[in-house]
N, C-alpha and C. Protein backbone atom coordinates (compact mmCIF):
# COMPACT_ATOMS: atom_id res chain seq x y z
N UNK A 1 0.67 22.61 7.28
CA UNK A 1 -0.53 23.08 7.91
C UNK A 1 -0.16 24.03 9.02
N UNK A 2 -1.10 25.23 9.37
CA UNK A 2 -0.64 25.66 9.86
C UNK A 2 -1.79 26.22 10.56
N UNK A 3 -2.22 26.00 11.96
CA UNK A 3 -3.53 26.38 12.18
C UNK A 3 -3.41 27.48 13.85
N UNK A 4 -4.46 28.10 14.28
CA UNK A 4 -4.35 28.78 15.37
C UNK A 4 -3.99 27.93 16.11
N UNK A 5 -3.28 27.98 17.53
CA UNK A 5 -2.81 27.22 18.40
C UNK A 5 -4.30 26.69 19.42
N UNK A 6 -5.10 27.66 19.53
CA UNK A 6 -5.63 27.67 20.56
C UNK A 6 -7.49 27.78 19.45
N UNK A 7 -7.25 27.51 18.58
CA UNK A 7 -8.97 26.96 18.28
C UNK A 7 -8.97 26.11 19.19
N UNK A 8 -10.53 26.04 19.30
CA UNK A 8 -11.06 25.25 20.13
C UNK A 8 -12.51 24.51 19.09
N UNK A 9 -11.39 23.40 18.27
CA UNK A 9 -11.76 21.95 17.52
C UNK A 9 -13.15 21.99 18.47
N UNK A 10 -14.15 21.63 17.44
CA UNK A 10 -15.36 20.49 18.16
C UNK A 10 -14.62 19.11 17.86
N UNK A 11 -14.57 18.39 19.12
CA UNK A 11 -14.13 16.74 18.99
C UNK A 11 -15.27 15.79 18.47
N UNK A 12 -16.35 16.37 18.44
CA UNK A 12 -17.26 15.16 18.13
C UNK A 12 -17.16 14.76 16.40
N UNK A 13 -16.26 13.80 16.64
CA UNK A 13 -15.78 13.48 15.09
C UNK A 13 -17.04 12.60 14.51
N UNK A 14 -17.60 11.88 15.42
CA UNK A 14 -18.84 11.42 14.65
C UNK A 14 -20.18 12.48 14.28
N UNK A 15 -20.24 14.01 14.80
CA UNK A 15 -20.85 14.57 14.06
C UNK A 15 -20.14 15.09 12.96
N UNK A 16 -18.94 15.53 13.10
CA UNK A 16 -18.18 15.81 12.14
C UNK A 16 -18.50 15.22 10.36
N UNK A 17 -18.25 13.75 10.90
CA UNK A 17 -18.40 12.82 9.54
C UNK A 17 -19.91 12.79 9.18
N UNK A 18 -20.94 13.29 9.95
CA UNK A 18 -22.01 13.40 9.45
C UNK A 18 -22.24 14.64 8.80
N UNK A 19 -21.61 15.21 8.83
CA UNK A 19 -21.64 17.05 7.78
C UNK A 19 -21.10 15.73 6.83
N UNK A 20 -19.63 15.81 6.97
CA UNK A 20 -18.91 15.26 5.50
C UNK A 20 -19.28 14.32 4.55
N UNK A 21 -20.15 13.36 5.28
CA UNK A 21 -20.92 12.04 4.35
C UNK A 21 -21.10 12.15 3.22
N UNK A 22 -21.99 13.46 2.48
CA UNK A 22 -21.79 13.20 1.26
C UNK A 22 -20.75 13.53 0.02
N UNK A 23 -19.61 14.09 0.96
CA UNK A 23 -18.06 15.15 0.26
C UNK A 23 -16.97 13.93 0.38
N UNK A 24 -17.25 12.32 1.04
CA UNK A 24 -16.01 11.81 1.34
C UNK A 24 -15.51 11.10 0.02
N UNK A 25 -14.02 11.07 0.14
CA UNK A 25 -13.33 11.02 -1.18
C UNK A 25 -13.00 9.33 -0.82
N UNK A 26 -13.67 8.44 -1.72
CA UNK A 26 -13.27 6.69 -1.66
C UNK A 26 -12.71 6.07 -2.67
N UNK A 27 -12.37 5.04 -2.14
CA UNK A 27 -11.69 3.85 -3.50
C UNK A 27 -10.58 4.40 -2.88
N UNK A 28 -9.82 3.57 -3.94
CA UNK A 28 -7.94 3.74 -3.97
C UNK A 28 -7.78 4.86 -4.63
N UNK A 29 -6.77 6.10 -4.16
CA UNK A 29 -6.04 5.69 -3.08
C UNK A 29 -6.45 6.25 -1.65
N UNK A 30 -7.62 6.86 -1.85
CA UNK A 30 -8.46 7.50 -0.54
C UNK A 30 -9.19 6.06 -0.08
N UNK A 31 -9.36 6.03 1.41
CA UNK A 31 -10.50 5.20 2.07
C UNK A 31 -10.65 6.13 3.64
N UNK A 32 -11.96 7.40 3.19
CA UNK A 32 -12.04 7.87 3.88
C UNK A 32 -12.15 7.63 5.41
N UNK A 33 -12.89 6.48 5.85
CA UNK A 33 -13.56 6.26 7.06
C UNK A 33 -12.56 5.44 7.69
N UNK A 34 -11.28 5.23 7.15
CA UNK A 34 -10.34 4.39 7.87
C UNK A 34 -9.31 5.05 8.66
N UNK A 35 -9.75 5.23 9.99
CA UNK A 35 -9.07 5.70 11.19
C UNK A 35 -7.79 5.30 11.27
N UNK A 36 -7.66 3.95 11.22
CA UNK A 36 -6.11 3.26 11.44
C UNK A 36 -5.36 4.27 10.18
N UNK A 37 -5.53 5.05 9.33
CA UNK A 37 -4.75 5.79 8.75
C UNK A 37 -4.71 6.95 9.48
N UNK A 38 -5.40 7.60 9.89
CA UNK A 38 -5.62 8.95 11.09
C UNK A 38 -5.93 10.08 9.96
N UNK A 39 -6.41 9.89 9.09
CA UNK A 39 -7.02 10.85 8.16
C UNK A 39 -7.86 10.28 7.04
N UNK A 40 -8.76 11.49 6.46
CA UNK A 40 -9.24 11.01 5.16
C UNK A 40 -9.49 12.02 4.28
N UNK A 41 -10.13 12.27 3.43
CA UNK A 41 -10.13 13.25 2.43
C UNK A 41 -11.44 13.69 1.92
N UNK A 42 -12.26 14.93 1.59
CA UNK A 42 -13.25 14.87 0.87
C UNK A 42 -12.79 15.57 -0.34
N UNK A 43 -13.95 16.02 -1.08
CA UNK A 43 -14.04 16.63 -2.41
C UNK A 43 -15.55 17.23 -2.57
N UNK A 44 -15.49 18.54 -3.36
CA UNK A 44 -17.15 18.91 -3.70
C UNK A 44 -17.63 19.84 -2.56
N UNK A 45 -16.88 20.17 -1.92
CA UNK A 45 -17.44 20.75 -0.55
C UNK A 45 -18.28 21.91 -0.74
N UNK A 46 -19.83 22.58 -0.94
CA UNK A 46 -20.30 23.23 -1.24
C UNK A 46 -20.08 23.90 0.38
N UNK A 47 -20.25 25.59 -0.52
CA UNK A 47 -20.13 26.33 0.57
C UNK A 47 -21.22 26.36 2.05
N UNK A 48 -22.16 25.83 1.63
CA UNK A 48 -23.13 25.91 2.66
C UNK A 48 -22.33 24.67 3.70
N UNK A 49 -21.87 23.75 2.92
CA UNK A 49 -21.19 22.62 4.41
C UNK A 49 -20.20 23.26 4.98
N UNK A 50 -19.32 23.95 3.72
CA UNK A 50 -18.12 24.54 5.06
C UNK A 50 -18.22 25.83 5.87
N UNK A 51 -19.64 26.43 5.64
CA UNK A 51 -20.04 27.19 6.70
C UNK A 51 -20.46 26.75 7.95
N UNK A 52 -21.34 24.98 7.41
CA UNK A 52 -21.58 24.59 8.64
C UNK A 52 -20.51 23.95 9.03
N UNK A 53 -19.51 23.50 8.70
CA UNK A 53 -18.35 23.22 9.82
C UNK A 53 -17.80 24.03 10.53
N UNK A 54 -18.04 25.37 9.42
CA UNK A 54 -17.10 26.69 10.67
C UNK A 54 -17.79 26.74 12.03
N UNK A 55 -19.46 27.02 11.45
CA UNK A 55 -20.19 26.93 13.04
C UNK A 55 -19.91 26.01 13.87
N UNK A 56 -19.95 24.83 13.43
CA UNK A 56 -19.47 24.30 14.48
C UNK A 56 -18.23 24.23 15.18
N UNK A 57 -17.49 24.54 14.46
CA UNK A 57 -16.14 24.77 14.97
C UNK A 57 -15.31 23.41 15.04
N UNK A 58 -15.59 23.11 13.63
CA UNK A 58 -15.09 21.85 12.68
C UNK A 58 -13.96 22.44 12.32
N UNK A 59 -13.83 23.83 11.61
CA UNK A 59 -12.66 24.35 10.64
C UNK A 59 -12.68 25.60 11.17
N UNK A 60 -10.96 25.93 10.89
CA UNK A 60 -10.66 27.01 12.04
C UNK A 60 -10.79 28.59 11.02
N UNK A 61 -11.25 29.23 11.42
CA UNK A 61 -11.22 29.94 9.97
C UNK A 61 -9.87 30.88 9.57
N UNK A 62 -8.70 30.49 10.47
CA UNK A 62 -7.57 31.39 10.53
C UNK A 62 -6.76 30.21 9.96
N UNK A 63 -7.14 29.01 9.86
CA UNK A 63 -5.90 27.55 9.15
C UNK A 63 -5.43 28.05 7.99
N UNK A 64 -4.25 27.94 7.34
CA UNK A 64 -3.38 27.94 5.83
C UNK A 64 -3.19 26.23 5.73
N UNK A 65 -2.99 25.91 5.35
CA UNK A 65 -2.57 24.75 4.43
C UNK A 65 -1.30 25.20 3.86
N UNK A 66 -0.02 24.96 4.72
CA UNK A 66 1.23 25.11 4.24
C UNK A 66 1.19 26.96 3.68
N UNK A 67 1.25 27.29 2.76
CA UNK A 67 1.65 28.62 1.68
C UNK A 67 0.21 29.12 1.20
N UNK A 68 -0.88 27.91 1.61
CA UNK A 68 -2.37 28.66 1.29
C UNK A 68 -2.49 30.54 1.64
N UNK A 69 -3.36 30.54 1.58
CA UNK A 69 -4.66 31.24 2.13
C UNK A 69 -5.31 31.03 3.32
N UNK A 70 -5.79 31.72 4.34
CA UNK A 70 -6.44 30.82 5.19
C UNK A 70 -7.70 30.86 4.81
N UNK A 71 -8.35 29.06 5.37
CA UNK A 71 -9.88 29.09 5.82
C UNK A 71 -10.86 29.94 4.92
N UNK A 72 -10.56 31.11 5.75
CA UNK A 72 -11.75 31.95 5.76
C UNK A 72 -11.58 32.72 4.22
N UNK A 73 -10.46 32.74 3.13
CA UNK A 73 -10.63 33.51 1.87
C UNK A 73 -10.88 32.27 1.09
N UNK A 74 -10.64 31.33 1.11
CA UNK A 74 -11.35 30.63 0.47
C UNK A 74 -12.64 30.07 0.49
N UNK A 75 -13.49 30.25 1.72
CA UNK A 75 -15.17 30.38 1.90
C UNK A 75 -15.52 31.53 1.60
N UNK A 76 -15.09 32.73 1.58
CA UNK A 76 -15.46 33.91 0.76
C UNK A 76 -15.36 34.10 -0.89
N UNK A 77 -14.45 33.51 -1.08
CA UNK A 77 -14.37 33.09 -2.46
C UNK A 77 -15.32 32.27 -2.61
N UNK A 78 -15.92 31.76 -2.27
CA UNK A 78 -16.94 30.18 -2.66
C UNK A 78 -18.22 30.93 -2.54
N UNK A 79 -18.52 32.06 -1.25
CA UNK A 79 -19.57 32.76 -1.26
C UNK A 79 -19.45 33.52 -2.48
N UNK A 80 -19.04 34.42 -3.17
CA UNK A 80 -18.82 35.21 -4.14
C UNK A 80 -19.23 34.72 -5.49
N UNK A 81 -18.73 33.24 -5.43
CA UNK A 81 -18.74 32.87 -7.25
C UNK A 81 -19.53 31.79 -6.59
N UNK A 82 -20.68 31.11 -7.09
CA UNK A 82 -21.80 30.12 -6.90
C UNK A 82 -21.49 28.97 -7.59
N UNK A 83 -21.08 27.49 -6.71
CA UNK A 83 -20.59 26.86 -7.93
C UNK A 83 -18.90 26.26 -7.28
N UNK A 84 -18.48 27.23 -6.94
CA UNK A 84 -16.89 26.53 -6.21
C UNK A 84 -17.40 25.67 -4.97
N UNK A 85 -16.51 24.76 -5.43
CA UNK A 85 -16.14 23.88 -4.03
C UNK A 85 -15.19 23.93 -3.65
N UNK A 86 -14.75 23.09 -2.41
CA UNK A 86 -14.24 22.82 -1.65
C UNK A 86 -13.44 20.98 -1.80
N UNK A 87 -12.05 20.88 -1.55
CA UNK A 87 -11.42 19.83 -1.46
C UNK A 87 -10.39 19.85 0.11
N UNK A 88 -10.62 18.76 0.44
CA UNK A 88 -9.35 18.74 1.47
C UNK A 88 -9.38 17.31 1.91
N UNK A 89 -8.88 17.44 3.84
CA UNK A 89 -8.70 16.19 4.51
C UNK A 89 -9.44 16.58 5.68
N UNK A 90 -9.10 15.42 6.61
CA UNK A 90 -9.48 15.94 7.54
C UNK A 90 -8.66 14.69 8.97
N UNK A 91 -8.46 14.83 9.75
CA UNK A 91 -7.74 14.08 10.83
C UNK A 91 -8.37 13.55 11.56
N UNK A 92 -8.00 12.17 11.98
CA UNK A 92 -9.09 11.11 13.24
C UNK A 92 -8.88 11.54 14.48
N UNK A 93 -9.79 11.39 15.00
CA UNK A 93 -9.77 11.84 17.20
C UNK A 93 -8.71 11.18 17.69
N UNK A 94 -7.82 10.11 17.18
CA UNK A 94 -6.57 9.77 17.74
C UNK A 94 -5.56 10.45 17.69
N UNK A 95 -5.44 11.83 16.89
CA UNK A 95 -4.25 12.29 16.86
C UNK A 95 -4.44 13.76 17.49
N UNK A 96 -3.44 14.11 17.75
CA UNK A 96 -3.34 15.58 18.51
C UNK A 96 -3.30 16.59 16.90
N UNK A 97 -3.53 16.74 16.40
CA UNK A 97 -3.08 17.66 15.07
C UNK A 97 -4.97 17.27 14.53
N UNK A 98 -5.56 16.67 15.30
CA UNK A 98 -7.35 16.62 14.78
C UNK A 98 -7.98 17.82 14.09
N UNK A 99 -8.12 17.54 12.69
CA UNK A 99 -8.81 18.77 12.15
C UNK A 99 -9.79 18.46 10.83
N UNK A 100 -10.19 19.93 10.28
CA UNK A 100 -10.96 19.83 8.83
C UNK A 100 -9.52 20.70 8.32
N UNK A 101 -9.46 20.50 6.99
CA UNK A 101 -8.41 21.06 6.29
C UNK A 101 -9.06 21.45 4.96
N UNK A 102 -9.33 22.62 4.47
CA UNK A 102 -9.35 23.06 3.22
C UNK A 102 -7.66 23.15 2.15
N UNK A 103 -7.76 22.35 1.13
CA UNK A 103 -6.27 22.74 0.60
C UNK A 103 -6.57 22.92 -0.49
N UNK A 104 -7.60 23.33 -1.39
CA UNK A 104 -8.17 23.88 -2.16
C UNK A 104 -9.32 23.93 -2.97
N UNK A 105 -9.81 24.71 -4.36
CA UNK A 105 -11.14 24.94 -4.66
C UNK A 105 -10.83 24.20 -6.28
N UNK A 106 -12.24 24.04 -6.98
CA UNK A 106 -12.58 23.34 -7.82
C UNK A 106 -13.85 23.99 -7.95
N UNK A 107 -13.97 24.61 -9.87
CA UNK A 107 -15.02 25.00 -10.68
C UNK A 107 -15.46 24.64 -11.64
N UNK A 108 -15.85 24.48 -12.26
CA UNK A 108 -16.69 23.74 -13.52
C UNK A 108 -17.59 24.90 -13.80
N UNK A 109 -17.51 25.54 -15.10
CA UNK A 109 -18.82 26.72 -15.10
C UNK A 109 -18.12 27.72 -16.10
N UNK A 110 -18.98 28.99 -16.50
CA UNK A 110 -18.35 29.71 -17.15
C UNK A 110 -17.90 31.04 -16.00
N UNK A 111 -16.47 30.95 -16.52
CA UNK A 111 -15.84 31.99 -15.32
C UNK A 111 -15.52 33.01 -16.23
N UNK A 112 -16.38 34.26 -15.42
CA UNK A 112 -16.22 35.87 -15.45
C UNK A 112 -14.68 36.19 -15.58
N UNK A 113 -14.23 37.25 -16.07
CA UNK A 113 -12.75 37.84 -15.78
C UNK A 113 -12.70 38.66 -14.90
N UNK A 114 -14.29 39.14 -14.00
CA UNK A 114 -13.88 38.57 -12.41
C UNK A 114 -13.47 38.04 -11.68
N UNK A 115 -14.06 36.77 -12.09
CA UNK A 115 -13.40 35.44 -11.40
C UNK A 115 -11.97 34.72 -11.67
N UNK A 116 -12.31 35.35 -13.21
CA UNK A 116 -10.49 35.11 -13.14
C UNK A 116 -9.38 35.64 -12.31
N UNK A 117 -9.70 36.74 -12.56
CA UNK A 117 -8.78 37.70 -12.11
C UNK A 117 -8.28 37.49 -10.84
N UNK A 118 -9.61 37.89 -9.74
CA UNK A 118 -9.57 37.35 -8.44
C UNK A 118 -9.37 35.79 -8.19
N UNK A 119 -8.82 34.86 -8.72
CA UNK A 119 -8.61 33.59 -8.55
C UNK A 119 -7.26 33.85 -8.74
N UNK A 120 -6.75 34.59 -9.41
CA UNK A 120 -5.69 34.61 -9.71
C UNK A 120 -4.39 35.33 -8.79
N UNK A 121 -5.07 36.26 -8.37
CA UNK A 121 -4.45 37.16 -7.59
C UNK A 121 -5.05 36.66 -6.00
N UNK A 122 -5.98 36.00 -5.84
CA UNK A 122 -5.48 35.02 -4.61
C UNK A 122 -5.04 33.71 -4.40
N UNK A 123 -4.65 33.35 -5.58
CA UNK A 123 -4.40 31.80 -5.56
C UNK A 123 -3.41 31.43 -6.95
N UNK A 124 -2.84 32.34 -7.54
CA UNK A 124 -1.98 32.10 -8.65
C UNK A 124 -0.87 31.38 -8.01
N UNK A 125 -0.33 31.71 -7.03
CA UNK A 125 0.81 30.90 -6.43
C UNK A 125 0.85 29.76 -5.67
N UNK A 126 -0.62 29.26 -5.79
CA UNK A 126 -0.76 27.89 -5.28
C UNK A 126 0.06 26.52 -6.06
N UNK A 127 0.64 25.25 -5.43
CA UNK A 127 1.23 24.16 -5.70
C UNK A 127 0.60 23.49 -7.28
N UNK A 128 -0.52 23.94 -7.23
CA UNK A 128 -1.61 23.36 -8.81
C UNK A 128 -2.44 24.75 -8.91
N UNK A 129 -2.17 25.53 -9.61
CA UNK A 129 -3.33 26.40 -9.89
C UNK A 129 -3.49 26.01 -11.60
N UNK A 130 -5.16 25.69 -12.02
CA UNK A 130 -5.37 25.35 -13.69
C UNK A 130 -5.97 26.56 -13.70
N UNK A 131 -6.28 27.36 -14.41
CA UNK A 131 -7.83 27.98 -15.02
C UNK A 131 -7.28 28.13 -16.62
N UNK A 132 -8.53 27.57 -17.20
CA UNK A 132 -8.59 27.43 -18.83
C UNK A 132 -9.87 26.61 -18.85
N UNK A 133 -10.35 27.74 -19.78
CA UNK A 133 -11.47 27.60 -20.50
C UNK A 133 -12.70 28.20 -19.72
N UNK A 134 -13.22 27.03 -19.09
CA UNK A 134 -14.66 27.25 -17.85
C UNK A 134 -14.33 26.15 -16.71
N UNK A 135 -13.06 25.83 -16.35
CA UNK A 135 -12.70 24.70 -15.34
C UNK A 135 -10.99 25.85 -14.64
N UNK A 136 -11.55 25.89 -13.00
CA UNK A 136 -10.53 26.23 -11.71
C UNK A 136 -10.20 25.09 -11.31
N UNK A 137 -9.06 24.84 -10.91
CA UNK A 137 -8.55 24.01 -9.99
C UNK A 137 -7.12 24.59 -8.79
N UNK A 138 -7.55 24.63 -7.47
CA UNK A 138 -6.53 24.74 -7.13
C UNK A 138 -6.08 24.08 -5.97
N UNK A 139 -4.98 23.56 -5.70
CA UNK A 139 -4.00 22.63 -4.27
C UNK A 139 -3.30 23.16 -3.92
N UNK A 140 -3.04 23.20 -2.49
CA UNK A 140 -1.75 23.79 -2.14
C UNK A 140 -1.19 22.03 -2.02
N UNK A 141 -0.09 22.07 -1.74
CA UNK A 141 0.40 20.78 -0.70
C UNK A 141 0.74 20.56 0.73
């Protein structure tokens, strides 16, 4: 991870988890809401939530995720094609490294060779990149 030094995180992690409520990733081996781990995970993140985390200044829009992309090309990507989400984590108020983390997108749909293309040439070198058929998937680690 690799984020600006000097964002300035909103700490209010309990509004935080109220954006994320309906994106949190549960069961084994995720248990989102469990602090004593100092992180949790969502999935599904439609672009309208991770705009509203940017406003709030939930997610930094300059963060990479290791060899990512930052932040902000992968919410432009999500604005562009209707339909991508959003996967990541995110960090508890106990730790100094407190954040939202995008580490990659997920499609289901029929994808343009627009969308290919440009998925490809921003995200071909990601840790998991799938595209085949009408299903994106991509992770960094």
């Amino acid at each position: 991870m690799s984020s600006t030094a000097d964002f300035p995180f909103n700490r209010d992690w309990r509004r935080r988890n109220e954006i994320l409520k309906l994106h949190l990733r549960t069961g084994p081996p995720y248990d989102a809401l469990d602090f004593n781990k100092g992180y949790g995970h969502f999935s599904s993140l439609s672009v309208e939530t991770a705009e509203h985390l940017l406003q709030e200044q939930f997610l930094d829009p300059d963060e990479k995720q290791n060899d990512s992309p930052p932040t902000h090309v992968f919410i432009a990507f999500m604005r562009r094609y209707p339909g991508v989400t959003a996967h990541g984590y995110f960090i508890g108020p106990d730790r100094d490294d407190y954040r939202v983390t995008i580490e990659g997108i997920a499609y289901h749909g029929p994808i343009s060779a627009e969308m290919s293309e440009e998925a490809k040439r921003l995200f071909g070198s990601a840790d998991d990149f799938e595209l085949k058929g009408d299903s994106l998937y991509v992770w960094y680690d």
